[in-house]
C-alpha atoms as a PDB file:
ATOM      1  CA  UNK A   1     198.724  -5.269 216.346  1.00  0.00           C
ATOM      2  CA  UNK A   2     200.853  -3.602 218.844  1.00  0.00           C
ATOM      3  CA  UNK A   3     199.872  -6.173 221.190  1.00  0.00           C
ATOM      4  CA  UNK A   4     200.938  -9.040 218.808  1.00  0.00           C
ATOM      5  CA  UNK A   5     203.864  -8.286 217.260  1.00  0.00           C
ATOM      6  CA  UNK A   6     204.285  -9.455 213.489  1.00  0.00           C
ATOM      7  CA  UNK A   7     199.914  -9.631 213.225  1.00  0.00           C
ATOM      8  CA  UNK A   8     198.711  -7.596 210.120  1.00  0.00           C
ATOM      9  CA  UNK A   9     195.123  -6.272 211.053  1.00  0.00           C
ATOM     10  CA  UNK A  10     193.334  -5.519 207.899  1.00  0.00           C
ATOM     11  CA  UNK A  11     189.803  -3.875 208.169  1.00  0.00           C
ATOM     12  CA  UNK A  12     187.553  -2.822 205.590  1.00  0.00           C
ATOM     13  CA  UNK A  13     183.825  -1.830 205.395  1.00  0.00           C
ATOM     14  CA  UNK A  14     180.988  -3.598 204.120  1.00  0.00           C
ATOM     15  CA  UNK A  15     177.035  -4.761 204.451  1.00  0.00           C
ATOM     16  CA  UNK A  16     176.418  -7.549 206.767  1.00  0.00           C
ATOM     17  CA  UNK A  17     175.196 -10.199 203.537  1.00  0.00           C
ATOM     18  CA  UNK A  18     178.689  -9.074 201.428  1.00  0.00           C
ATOM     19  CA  UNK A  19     181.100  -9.415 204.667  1.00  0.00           C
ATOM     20  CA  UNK A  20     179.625 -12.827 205.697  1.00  0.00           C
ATOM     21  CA  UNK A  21     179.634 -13.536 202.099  1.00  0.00           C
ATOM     22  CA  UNK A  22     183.354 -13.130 202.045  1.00  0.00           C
ATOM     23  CA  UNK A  23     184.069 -15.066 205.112  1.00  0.00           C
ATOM     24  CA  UNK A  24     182.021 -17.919 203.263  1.00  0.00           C
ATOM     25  CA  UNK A  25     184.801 -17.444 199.853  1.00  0.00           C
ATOM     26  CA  UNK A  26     187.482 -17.638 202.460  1.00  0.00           C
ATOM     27  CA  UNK A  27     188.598 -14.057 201.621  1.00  0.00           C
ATOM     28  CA  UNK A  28     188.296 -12.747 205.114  1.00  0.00           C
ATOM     29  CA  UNK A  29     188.725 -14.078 208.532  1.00  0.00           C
ATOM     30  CA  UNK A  30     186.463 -12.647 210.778  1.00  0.00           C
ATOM     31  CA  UNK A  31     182.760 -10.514 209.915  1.00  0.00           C
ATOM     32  CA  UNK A  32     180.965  -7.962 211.857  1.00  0.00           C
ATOM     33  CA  UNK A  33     177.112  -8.446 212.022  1.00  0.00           C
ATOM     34  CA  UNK A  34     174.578  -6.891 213.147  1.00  0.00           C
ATOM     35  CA  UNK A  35     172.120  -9.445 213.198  1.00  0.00           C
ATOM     36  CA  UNK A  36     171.661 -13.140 213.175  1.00  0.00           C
ATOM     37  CA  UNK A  37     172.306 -15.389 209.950  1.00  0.00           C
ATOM     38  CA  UNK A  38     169.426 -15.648 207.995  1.00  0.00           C
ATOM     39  CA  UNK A  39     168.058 -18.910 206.612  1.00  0.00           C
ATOM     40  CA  UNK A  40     169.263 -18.197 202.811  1.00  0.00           C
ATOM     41  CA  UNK A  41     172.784 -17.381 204.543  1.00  0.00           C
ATOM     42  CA  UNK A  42     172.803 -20.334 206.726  1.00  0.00           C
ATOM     43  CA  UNK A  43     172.116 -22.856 203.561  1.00  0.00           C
ATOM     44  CA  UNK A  44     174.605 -21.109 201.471  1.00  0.00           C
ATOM     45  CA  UNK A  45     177.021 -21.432 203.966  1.00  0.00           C
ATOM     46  CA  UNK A  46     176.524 -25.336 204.932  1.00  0.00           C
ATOM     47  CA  UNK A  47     176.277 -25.860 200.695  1.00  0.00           C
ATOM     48  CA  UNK A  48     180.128 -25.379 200.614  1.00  0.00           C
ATOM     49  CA  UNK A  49     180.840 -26.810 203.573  1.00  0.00           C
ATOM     50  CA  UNK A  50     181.328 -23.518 205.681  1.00  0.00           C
ATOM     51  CA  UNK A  51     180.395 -24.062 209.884  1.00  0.00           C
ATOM     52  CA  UNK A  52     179.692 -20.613 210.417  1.00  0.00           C
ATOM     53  CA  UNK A  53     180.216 -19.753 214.040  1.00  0.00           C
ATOM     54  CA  UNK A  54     179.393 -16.577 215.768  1.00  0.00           C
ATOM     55  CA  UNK A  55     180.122 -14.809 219.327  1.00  0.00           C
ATOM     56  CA  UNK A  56     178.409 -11.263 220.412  1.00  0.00           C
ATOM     57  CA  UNK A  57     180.455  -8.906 221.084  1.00  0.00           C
ATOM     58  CA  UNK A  58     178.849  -5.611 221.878  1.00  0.00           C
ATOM     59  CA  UNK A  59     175.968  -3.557 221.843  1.00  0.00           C
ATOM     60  CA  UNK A  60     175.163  -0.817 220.331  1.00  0.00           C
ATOM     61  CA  UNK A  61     172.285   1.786 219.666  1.00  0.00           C
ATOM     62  CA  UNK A  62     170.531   3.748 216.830  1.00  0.00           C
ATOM     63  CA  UNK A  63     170.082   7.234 218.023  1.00  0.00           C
ATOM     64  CA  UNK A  64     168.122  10.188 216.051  1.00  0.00           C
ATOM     65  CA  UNK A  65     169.953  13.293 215.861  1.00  0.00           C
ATOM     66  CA  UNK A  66     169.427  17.145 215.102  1.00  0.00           C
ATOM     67  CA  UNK A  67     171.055  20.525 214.895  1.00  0.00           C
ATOM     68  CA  UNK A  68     172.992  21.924 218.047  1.00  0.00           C
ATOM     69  CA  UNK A  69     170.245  25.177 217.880  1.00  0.00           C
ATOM     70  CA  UNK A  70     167.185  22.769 217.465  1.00  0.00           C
ATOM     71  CA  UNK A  71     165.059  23.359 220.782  1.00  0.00           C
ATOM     72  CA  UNK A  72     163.580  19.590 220.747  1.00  0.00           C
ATOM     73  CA  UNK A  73     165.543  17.834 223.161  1.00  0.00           C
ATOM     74  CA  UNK A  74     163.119  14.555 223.201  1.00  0.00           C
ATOM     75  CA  UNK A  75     160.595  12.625 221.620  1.00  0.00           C
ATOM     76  CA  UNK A  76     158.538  10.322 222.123  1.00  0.00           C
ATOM     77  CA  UNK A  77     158.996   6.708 219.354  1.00  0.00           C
ATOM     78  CA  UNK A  78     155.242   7.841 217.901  1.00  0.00           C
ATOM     79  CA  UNK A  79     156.838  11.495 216.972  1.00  0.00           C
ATOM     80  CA  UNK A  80     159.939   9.725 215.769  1.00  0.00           C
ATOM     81  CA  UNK A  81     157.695   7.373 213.284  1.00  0.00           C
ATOM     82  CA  UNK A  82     155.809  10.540 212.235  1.00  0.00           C
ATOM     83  CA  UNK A  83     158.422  12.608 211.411  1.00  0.00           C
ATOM     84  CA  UNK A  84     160.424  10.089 208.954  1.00  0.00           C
ATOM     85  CA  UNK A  85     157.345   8.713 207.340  1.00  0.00           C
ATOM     86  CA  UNK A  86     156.256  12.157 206.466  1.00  0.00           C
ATOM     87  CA  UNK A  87     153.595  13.154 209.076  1.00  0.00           C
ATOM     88  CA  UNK A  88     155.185  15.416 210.896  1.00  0.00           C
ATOM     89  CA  UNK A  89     156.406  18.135 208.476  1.00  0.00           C
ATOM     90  CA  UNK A  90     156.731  21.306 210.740  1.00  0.00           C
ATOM     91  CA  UNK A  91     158.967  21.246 214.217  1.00  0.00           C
ATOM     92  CA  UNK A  92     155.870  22.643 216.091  1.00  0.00           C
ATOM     93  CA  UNK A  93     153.473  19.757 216.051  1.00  0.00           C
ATOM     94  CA  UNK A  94     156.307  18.449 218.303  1.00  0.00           C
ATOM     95  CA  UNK A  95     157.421  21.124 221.010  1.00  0.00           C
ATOM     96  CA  UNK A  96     159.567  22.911 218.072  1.00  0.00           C
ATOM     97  CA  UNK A  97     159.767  25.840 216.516  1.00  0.00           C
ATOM     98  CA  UNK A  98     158.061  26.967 213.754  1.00  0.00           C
ATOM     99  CA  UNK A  99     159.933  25.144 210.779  1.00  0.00           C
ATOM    100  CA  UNK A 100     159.463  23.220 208.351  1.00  0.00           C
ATOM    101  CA  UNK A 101     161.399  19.354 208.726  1.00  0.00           C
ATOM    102  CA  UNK A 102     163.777  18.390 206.959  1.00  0.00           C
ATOM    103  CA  UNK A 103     164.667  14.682 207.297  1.00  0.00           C
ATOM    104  CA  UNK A 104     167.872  12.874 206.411  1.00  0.00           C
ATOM    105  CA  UNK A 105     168.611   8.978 205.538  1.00  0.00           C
ATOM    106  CA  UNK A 106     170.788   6.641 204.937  1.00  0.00           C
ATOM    107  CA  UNK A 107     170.909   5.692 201.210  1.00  0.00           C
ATOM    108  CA  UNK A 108     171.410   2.001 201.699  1.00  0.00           C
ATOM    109  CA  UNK A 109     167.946   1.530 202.910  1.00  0.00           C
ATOM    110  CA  UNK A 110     168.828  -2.494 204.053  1.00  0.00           C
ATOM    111  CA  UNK A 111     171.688  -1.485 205.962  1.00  0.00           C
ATOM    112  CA  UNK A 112     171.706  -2.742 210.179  1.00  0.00           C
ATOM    113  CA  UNK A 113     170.790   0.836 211.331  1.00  0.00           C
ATOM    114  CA  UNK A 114     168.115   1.240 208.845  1.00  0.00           C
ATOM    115  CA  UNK A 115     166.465  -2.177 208.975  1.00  0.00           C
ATOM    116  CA  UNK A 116     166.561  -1.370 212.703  1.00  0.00           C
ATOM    117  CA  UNK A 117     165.123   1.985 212.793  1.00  0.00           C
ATOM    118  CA  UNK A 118     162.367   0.588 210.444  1.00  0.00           C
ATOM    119  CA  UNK A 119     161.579  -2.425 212.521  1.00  0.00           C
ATOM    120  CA  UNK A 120     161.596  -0.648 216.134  1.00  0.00           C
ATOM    121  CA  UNK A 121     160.744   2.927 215.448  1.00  0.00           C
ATOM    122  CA  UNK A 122     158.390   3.051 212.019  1.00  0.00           C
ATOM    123  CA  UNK A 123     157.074  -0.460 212.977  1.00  0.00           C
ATOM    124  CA  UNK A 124     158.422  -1.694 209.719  1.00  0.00           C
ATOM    125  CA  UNK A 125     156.670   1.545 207.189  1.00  0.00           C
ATOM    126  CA  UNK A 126     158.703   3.166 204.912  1.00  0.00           C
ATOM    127  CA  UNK A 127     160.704   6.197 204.509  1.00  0.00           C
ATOM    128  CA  UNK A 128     158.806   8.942 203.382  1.00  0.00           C
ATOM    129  CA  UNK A 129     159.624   9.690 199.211  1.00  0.00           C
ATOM    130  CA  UNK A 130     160.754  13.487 200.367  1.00  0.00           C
ATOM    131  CA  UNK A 131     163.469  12.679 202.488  1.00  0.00           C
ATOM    132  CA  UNK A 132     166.604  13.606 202.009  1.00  0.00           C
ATOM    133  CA  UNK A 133     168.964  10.624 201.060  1.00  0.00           C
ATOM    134  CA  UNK A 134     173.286  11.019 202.110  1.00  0.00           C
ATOM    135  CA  UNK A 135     175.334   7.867 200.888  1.00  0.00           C
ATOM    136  CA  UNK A 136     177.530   7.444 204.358  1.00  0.00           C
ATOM    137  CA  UNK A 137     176.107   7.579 207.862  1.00  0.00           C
ATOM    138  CA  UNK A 138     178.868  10.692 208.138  1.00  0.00           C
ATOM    139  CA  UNK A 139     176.763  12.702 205.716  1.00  0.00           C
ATOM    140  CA  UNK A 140     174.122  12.601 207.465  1.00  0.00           C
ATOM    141  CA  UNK A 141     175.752  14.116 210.534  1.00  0.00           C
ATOM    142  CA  UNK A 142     177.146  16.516 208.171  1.00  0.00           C
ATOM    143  CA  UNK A 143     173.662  17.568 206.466  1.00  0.00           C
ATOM    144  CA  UNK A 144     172.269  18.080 210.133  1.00  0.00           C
ATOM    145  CA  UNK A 145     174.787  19.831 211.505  1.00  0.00           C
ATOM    146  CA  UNK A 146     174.133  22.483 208.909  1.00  0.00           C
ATOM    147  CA  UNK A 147     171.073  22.515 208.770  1.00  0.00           C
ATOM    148  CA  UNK A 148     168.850  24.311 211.840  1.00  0.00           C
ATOM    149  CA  UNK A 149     165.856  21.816 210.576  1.00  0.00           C
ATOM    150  CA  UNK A 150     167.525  18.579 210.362  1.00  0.00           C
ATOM    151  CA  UNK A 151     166.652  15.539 211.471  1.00  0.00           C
ATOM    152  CA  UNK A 152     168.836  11.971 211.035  1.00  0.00           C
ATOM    153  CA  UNK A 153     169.611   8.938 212.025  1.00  0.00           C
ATOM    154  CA  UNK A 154     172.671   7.191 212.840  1.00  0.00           C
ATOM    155  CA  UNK A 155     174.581   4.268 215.014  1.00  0.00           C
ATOM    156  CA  UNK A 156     175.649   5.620 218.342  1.00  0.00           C
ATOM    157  CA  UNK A 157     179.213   4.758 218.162  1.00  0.00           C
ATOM    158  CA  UNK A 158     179.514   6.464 214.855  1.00  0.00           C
ATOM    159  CA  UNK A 159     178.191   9.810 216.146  1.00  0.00           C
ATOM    160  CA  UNK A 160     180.380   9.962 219.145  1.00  0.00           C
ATOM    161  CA  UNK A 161     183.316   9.267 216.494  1.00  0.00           C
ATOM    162  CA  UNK A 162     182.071  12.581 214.429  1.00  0.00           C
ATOM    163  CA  UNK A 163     180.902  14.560 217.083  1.00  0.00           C
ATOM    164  CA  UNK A 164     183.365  16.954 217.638  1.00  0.00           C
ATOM    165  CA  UNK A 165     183.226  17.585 213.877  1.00  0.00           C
ATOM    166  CA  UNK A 166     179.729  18.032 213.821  1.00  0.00           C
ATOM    167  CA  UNK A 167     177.332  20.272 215.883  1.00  0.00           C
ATOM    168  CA  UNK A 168     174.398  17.531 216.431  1.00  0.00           C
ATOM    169  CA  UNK A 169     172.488  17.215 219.608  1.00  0.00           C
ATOM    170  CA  UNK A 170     171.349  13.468 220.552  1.00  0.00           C
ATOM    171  CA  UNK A 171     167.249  13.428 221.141  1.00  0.00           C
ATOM    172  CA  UNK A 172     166.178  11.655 224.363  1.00  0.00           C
ATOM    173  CA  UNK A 173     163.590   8.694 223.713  1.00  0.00           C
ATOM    174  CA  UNK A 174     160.552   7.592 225.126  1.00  0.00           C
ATOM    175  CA  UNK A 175     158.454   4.893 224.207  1.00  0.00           C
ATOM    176  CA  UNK A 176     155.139   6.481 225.214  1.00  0.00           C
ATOM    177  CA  UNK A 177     154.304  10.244 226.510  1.00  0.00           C
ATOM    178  CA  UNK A 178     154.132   8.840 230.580  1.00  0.00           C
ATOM    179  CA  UNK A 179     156.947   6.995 230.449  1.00  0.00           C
ATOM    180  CA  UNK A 180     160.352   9.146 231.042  1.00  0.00           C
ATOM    181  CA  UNK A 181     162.552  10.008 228.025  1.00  0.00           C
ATOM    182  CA  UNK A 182     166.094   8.078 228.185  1.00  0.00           C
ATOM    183  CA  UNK A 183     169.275   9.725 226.477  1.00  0.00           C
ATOM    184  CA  UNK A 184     171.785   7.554 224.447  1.00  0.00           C
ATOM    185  CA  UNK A 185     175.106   6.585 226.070  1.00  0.00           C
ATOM    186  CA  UNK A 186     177.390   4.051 226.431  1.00  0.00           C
ATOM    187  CA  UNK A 187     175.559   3.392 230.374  1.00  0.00           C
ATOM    188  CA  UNK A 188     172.442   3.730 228.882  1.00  0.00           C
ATOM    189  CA  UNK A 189     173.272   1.242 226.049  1.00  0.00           C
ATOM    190  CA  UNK A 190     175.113  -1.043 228.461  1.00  0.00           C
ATOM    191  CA  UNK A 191     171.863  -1.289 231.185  1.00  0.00           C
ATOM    192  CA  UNK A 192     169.699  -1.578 228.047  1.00  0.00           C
ATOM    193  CA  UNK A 193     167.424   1.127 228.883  1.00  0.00           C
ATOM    194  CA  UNK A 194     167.391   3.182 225.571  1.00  0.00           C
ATOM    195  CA  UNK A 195     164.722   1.834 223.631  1.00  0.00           C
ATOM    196  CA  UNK A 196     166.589   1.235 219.780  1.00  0.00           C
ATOM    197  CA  UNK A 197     169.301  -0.736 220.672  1.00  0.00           C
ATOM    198  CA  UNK A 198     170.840  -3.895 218.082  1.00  0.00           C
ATOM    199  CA  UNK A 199     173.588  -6.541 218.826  1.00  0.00           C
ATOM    200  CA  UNK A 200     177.314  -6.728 217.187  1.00  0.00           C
ATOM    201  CA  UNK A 201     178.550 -10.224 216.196  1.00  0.00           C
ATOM    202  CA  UNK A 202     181.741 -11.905 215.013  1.00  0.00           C
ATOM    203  CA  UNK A 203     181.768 -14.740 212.293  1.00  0.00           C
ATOM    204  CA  UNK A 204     183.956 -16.968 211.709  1.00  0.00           C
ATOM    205  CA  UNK A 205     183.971 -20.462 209.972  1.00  0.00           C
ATOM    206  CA  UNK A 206     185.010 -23.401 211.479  1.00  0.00           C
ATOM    207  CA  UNK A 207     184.227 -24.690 214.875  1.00  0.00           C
ATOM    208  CA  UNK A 208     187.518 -24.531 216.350  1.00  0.00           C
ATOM    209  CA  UNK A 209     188.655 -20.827 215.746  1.00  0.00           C
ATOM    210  CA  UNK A 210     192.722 -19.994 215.832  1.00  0.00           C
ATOM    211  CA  UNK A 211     193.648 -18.717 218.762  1.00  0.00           C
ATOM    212  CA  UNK A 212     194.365 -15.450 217.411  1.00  0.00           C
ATOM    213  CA  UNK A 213     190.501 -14.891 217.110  1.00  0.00           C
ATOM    214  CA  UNK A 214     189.684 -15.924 220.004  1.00  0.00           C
ATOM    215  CA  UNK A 215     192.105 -13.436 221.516  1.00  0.00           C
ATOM    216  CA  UNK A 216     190.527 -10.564 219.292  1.00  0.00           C
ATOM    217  CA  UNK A 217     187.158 -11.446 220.326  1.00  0.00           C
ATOM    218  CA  UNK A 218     188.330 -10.651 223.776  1.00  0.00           C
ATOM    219  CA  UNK A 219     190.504  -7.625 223.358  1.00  0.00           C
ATOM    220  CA  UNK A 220     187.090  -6.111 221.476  1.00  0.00           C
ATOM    221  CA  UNK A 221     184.881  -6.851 224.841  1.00  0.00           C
ATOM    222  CA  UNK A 222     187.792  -5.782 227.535  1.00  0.00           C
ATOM    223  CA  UNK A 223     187.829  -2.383 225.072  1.00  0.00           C
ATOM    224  CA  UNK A 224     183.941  -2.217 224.354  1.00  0.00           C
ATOM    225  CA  UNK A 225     182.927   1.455 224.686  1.00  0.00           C
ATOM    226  CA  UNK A 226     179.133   0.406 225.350  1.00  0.00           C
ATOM    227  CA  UNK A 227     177.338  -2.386 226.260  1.00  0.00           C
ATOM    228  CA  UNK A 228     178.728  -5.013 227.960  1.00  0.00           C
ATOM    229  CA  UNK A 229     177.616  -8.708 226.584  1.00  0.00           C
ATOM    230  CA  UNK A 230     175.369 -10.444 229.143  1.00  0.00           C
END
């Protein structure tokens, strides 16, 4: 906006199937994704005569996250799966202290993150029943940061926005026990060497987008905190 003077930026939040939804009822512009359409979204879209068009934009990462006085610092993708399906219950079956777990999730269980997290990390099981559920990704960072046995989950760029609210320390990850741990960070992101990382996309209808999205598309890369598109 301060770059283009008399442009009213308007920005709200939203699943990925209600957003692109929208942009299919004409009622917003542009949608953030993180994921390709899916077949059912595709259809609906060509039904009403709707060229959806996308562009990626960014990377980003899924991170798992605990309290500042936690002595954990990494773990391997097997000790991740345990812990949030309900296998690992005490911190010392995994280089912890003696304590019980206590896990913390998203409540939208088909958000990006989640679905992600699922997919990659609990090869597609389920939550365990006893975790503890927080209705905004913020929450979550709250609950763990006051809690010395917390454990969450939570998109990179949204922990680096709460961090200096929150005490949480970001766990190194390693997909097996020989092969080395990597920390999240934008570089880390970027070279695509963390393990749990997801794509960001734009959609738009119509094959020949305004030039004012085309611009936006491109002030979002030149600005893009982590990874770079390739």
């Amino acid at each position: 906006m301060a770059q283009k003077p008399g442009v009213n930026a308007v920005v709200s939040s939203g699943g990925t199937r209600s957003t692109i939804e929208a942009v299919i009822r004409h009622e917003v512009e542009i949608a953030v994704a993180a994921h390709f359409l899916d077949r059912n979204q595709k259809k609906t879209a060509v039904d009403v005569g709707v060229d959806l068009q996308e562009r990626l934009v960014r990377w980003d990462a899924v991170i798992v996250l605990v309290n500042h006085h936690n002595p954990v610092r990494e773990l391997t993708m097997d000790q991740v799966r345990s812990i949030f399906v309900g296998q690992v219950i005490r911190w010392n079956s995994v280089g912890g202290s003696e304590a019980p777990v206590e896990a913390y999730i998203h409540e939208y269980r088909r958000s990006e993150s989640a679905m992600l997290f699922r997919k990659h990390v609990l090869a597609n099981a389920d939550f365990a029943t006893n975790t503890n559920v927080r209705g905004y990704r913020k929450f979550i960072l709250q609950a763990v940061s006051g809690n010395k046995n917390g454990v969450g989950y939570a998109p990179l760029d949204r922990v680096i926005e709460f961090q200096a609210i929150y005490s949480v320390k970001l766990l190194a990850m390693r997909l097996t026990g020989v092969i080395p741990a990597v920390r999240p960070s934008k570089e880390t992101v970027g070279n695509k060497t963390y393990p749990v990382i997801q794509r960001l996309f734009f959609y738009w209808g119509g094959k020949s987008a305004g030039q004012l999205l085309t611009d936006f598309g491109t002030f979002c890369e030149e600005r893009n905190r982590f990874g770079r598109v390739r």
